[in-house]
C-alpha atoms as a PDB file:
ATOM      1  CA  UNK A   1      90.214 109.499  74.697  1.00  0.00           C
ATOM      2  CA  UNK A   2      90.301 109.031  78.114  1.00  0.00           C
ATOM      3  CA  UNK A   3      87.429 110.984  79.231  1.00  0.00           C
ATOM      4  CA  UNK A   4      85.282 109.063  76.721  1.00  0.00           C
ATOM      5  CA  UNK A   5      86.387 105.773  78.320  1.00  0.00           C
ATOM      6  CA  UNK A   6      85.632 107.059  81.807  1.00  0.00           C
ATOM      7  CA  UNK A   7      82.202 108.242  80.357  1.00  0.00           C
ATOM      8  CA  UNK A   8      81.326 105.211  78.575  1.00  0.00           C
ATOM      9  CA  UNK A   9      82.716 102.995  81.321  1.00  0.00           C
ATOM     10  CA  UNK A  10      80.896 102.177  84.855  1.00  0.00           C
ATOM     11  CA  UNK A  11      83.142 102.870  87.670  1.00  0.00           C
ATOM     12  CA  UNK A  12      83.195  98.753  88.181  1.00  0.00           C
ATOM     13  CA  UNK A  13      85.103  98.536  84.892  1.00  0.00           C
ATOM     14  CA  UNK A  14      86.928 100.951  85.162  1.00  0.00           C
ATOM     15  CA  UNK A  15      88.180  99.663  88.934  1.00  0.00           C
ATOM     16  CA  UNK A  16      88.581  95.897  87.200  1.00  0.00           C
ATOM     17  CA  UNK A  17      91.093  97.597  83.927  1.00  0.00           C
ATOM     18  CA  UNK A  18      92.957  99.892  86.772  1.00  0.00           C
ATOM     19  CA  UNK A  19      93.171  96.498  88.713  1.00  0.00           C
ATOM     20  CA  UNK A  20      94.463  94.849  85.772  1.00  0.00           C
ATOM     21  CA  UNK A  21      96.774  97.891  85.544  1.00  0.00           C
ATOM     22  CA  UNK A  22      97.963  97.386  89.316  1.00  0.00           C
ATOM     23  CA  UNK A  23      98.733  93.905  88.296  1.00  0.00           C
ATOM     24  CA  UNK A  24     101.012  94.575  85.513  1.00  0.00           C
ATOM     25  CA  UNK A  25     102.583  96.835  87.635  1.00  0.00           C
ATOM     26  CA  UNK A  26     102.607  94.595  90.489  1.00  0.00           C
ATOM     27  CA  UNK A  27     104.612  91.653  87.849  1.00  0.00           C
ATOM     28  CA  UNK A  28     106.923  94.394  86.725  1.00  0.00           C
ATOM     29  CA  UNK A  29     107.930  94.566  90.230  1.00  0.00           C
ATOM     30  CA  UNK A  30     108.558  91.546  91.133  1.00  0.00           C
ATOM     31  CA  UNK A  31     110.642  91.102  87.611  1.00  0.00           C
ATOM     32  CA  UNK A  32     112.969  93.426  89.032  1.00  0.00           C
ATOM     33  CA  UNK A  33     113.260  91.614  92.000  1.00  0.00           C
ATOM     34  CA  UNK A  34     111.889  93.935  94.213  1.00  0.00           C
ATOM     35  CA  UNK A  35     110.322  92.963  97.056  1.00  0.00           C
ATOM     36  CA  UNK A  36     107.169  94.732  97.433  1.00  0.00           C
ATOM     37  CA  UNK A  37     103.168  94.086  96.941  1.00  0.00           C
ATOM     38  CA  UNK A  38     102.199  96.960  94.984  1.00  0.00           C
ATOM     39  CA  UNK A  39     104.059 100.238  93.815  1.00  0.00           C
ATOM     40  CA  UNK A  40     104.923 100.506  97.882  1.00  0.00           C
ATOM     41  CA  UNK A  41     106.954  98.358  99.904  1.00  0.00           C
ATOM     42  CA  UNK A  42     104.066  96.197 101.798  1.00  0.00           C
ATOM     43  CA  UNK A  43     103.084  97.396 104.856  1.00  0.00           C
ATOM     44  CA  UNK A  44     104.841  96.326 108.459  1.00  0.00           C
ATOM     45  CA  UNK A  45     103.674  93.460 110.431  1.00  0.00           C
ATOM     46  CA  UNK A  46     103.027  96.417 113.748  1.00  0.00           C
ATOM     47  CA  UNK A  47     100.483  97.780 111.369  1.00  0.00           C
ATOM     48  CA  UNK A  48      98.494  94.497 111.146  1.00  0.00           C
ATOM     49  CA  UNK A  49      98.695  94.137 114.958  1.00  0.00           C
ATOM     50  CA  UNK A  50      97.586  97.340 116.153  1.00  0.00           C
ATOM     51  CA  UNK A  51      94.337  96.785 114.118  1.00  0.00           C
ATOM     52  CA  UNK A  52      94.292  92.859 115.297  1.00  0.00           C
ATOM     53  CA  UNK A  53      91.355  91.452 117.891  1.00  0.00           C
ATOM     54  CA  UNK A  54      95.038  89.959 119.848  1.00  0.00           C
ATOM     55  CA  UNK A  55      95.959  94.086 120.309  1.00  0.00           C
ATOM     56  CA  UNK A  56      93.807  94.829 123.473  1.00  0.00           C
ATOM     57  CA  UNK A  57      93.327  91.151 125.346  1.00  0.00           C
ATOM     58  CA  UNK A  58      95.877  88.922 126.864  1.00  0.00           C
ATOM     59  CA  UNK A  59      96.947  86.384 124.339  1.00  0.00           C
ATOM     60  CA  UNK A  60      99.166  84.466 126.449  1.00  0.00           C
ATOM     61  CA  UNK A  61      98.295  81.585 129.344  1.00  0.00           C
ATOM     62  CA  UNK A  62     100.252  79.394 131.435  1.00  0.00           C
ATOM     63  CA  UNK A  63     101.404  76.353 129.732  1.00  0.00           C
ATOM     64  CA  UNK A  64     100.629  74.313 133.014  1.00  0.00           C
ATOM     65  CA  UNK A  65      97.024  74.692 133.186  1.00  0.00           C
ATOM     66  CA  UNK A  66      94.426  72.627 131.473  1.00  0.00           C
ATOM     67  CA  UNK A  67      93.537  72.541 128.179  1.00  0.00           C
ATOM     68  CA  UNK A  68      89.757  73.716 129.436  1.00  0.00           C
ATOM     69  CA  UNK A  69      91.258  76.868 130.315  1.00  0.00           C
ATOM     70  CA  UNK A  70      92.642  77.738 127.027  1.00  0.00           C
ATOM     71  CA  UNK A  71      89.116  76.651 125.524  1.00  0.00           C
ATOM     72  CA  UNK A  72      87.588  79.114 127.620  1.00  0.00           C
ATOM     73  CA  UNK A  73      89.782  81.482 126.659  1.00  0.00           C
ATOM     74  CA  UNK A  74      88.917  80.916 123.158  1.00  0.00           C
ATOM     75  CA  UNK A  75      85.571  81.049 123.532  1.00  0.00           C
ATOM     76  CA  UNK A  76      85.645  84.337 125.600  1.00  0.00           C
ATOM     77  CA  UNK A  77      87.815  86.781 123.161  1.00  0.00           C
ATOM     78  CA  UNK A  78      86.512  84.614 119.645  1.00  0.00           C
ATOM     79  CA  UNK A  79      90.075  83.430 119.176  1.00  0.00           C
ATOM     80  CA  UNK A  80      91.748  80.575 117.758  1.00  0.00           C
ATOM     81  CA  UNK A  81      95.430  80.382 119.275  1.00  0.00           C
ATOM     82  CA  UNK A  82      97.473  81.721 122.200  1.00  0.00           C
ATOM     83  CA  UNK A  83     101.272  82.205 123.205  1.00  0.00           C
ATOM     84  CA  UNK A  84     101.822  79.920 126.003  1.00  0.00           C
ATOM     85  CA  UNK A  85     104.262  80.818 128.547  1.00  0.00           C
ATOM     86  CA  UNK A  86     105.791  79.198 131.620  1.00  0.00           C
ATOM     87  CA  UNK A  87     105.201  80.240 134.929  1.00  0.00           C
ATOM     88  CA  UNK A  88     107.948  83.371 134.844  1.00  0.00           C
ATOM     89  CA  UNK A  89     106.449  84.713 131.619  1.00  0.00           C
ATOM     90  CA  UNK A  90     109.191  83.260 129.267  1.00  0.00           C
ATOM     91  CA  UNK A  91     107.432  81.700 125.493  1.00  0.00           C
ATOM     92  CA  UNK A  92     107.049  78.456 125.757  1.00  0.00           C
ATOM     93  CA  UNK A  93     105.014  77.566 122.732  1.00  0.00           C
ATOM     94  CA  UNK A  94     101.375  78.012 121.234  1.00  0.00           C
ATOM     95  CA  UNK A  95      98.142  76.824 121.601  1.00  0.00           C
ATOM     96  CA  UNK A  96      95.530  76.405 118.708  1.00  0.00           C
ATOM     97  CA  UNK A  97      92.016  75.200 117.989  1.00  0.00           C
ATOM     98  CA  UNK A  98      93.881  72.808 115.761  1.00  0.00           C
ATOM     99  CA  UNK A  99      96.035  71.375 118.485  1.00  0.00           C
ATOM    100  CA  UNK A 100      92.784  70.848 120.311  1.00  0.00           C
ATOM    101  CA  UNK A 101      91.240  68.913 118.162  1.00  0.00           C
ATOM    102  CA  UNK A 102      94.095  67.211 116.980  1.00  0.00           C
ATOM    103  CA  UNK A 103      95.739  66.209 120.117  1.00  0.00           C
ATOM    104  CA  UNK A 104      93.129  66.058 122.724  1.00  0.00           C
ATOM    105  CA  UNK A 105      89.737  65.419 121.041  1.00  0.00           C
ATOM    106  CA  UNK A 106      91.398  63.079 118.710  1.00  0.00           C
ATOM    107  CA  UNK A 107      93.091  61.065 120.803  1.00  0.00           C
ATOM    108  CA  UNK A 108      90.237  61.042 123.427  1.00  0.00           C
ATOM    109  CA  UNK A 109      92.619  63.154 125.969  1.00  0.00           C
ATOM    110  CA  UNK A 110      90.964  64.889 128.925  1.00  0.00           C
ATOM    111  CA  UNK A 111      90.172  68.583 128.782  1.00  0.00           C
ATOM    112  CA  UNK A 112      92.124  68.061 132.580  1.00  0.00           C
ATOM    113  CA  UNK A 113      94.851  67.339 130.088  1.00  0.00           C
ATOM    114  CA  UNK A 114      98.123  69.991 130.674  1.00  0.00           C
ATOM    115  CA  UNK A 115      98.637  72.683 128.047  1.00  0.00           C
ATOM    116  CA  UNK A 116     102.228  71.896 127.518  1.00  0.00           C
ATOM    117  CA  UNK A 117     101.465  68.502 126.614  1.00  0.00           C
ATOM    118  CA  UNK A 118      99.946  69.204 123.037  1.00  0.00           C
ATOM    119  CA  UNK A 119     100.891  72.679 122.393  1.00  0.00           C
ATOM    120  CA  UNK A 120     103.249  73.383 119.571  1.00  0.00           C
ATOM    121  CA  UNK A 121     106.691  73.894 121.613  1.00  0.00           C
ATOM    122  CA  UNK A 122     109.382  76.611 121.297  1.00  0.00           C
ATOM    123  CA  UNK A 123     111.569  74.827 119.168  1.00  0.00           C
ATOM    124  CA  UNK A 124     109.391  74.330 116.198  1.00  0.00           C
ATOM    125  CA  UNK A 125     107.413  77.891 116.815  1.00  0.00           C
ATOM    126  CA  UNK A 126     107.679  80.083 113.918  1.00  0.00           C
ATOM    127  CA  UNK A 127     107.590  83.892 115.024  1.00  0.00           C
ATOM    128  CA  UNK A 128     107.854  87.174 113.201  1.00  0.00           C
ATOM    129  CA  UNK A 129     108.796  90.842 114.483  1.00  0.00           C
ATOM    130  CA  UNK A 130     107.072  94.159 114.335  1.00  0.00           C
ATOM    131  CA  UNK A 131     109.158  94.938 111.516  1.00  0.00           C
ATOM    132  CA  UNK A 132     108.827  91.815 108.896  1.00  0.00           C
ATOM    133  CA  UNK A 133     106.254  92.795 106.248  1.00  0.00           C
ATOM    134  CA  UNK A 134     103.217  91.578 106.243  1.00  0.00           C
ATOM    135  CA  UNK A 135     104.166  89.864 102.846  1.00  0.00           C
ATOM    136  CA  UNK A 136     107.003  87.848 104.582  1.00  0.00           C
ATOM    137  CA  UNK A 137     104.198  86.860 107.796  1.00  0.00           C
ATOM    138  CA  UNK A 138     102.124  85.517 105.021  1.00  0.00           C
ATOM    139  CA  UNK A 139     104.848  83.456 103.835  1.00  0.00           C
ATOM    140  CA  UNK A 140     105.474  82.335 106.971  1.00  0.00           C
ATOM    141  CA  UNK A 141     101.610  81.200 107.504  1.00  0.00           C
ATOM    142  CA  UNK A 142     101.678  79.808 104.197  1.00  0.00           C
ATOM    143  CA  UNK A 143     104.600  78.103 104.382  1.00  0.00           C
ATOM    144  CA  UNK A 144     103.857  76.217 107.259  1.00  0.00           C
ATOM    145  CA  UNK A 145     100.261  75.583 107.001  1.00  0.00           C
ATOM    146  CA  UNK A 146      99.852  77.794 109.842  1.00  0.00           C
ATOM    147  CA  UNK A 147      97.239  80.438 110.959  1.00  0.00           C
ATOM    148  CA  UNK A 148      98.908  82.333 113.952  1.00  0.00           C
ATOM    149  CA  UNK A 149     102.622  83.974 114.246  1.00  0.00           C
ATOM    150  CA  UNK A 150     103.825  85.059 117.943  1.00  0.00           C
ATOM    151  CA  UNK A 151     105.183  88.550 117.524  1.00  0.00           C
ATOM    152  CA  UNK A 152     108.725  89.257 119.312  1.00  0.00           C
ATOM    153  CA  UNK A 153     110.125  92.708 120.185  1.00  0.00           C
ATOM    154  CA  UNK A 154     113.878  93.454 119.677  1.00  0.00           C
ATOM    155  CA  UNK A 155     114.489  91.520 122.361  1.00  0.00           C
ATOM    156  CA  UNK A 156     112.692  88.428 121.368  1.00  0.00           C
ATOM    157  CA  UNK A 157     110.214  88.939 124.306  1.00  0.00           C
ATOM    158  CA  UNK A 158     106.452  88.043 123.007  1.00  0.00           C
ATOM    159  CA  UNK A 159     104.312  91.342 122.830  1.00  0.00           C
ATOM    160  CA  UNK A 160     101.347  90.344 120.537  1.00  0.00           C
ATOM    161  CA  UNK A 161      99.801  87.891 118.397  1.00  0.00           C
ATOM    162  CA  UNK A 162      98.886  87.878 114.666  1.00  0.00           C
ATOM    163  CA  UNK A 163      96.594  85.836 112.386  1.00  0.00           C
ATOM    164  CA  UNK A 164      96.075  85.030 109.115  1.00  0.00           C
ATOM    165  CA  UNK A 165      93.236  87.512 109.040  1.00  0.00           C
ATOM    166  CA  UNK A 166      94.940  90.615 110.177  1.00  0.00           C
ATOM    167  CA  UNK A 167      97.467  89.906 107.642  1.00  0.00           C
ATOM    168  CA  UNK A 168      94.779  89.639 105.008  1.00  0.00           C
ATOM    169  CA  UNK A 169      92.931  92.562 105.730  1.00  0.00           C
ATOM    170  CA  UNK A 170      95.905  94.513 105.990  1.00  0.00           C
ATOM    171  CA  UNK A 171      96.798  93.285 102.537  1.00  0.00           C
ATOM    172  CA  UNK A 172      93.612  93.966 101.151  1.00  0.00           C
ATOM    173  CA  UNK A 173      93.538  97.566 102.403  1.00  0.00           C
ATOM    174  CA  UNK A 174      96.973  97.818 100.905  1.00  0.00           C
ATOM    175  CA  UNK A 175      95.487  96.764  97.869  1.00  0.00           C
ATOM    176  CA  UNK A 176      92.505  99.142  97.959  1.00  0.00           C
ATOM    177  CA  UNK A 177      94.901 102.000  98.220  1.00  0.00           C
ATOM    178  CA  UNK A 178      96.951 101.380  95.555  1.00  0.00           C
ATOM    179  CA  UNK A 179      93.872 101.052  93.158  1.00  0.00           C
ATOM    180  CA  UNK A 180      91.871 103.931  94.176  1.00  0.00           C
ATOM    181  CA  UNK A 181      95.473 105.859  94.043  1.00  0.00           C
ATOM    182  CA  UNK A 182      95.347 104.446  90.373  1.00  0.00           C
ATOM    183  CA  UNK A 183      91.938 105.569  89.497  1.00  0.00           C
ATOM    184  CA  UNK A 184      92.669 108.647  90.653  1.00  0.00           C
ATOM    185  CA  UNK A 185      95.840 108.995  88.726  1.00  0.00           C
ATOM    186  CA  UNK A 186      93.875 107.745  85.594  1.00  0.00           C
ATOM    187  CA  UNK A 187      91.096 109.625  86.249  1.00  0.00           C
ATOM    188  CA  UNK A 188      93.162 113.119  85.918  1.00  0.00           C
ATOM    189  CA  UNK A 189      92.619 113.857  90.352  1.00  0.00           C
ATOM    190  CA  UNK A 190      96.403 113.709  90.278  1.00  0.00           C
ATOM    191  CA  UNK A 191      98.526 111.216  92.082  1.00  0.00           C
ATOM    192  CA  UNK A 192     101.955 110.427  92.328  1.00  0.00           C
ATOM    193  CA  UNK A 193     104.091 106.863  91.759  1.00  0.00           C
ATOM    194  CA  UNK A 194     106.383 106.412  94.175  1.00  0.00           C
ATOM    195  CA  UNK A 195     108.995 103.726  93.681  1.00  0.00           C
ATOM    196  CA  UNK A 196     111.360 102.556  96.911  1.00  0.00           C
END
């Protein structure tokens, strides 16, 4: 039966009824309130970030400069936030294209204007660790209309950067696994289910 479905079946099909499969899967899952993605717990947060455009520049700049030099910055590494930090190093807040717009071009500031000034400050800054999934970073995002999450080490020092992006392609390769892991299981190329 199976090989005549494979046979009669384009390998788009058959990746849409193994998606389908995934899904049900997937529901089942989260029925029995485990917190996971896919047949695997989702992947770490460090996993994003060592594949994100924030892993190899500085992300951070001094929250006393103007808000020309965090444009710049923007414009040179194709970002669209930063960490800002005071002038020992300590996390101070955030910078986005958002708070650009919103708070200087807006309110016809100066680009002379000081970082601090319209930055999103420490006390309403929503962070995440290495170690959160990158299910409960997404919820984070999501649930703040956000785009950007400061990453903290174990001792809450900032040591990267993540964006909604990374966290989406690292969901979608996630994703991609599982299914082809499926197709191969359905297909008869072995495979194993692994439950946590």
């Amino acid at each position: 039966m199976l090989a005549r479905i494979v046979s009669s079946t384009s390998s788009v099909a058959l990746r849409q009824k193994v998606s389908a499969s995934a899904s049900r899967v997937v529901g089942t899952a989260f029925a029995q309130n485990r917190t996971m993605v896919s047949i695997k717990d989702s992947p770490e947060a460090s996993s994003a970030y060592q594949k994100s455009c924030y892993f190899e520049i500085d992300f951070t700049i001094n929250d006393g400069l103007p808000v020309g030099e965090a444009i710049k910055k923007f414009s040179a590494f194709d970002i669209g936030a930063l960490v800002t930090v005071d002038d020992s190093g300590a996390l101070t807040g955030v910078i986005s294209e958002r708070d650009i717009v919103t708070k200087v071009g807006l309110l016809d500031k100066s680009y002379d204007t000081v970082i601090k000034e319209v930055s999103t400050q420490t006390a309403r800054l929503v962070t995440a660790t290495l170690k959160d999934s990158v299910d409960d970073c997404m919820k984070k995002l999501l649930d703040k209309n956000i785009r950007h999450l400061p990453l903290l080490n174990d001792e809450g020092k900032v040591i990267g950067m993540l964006s909604v992006k990374d966290l989406v392609k690292e969901m979608l390769a996630e994703r991609e696994e599982t299914i082809e892991m499926l197709e191969n299981f359905a297909l008869g190329k072995g495979g194993t289910v692994e439950y946590s």
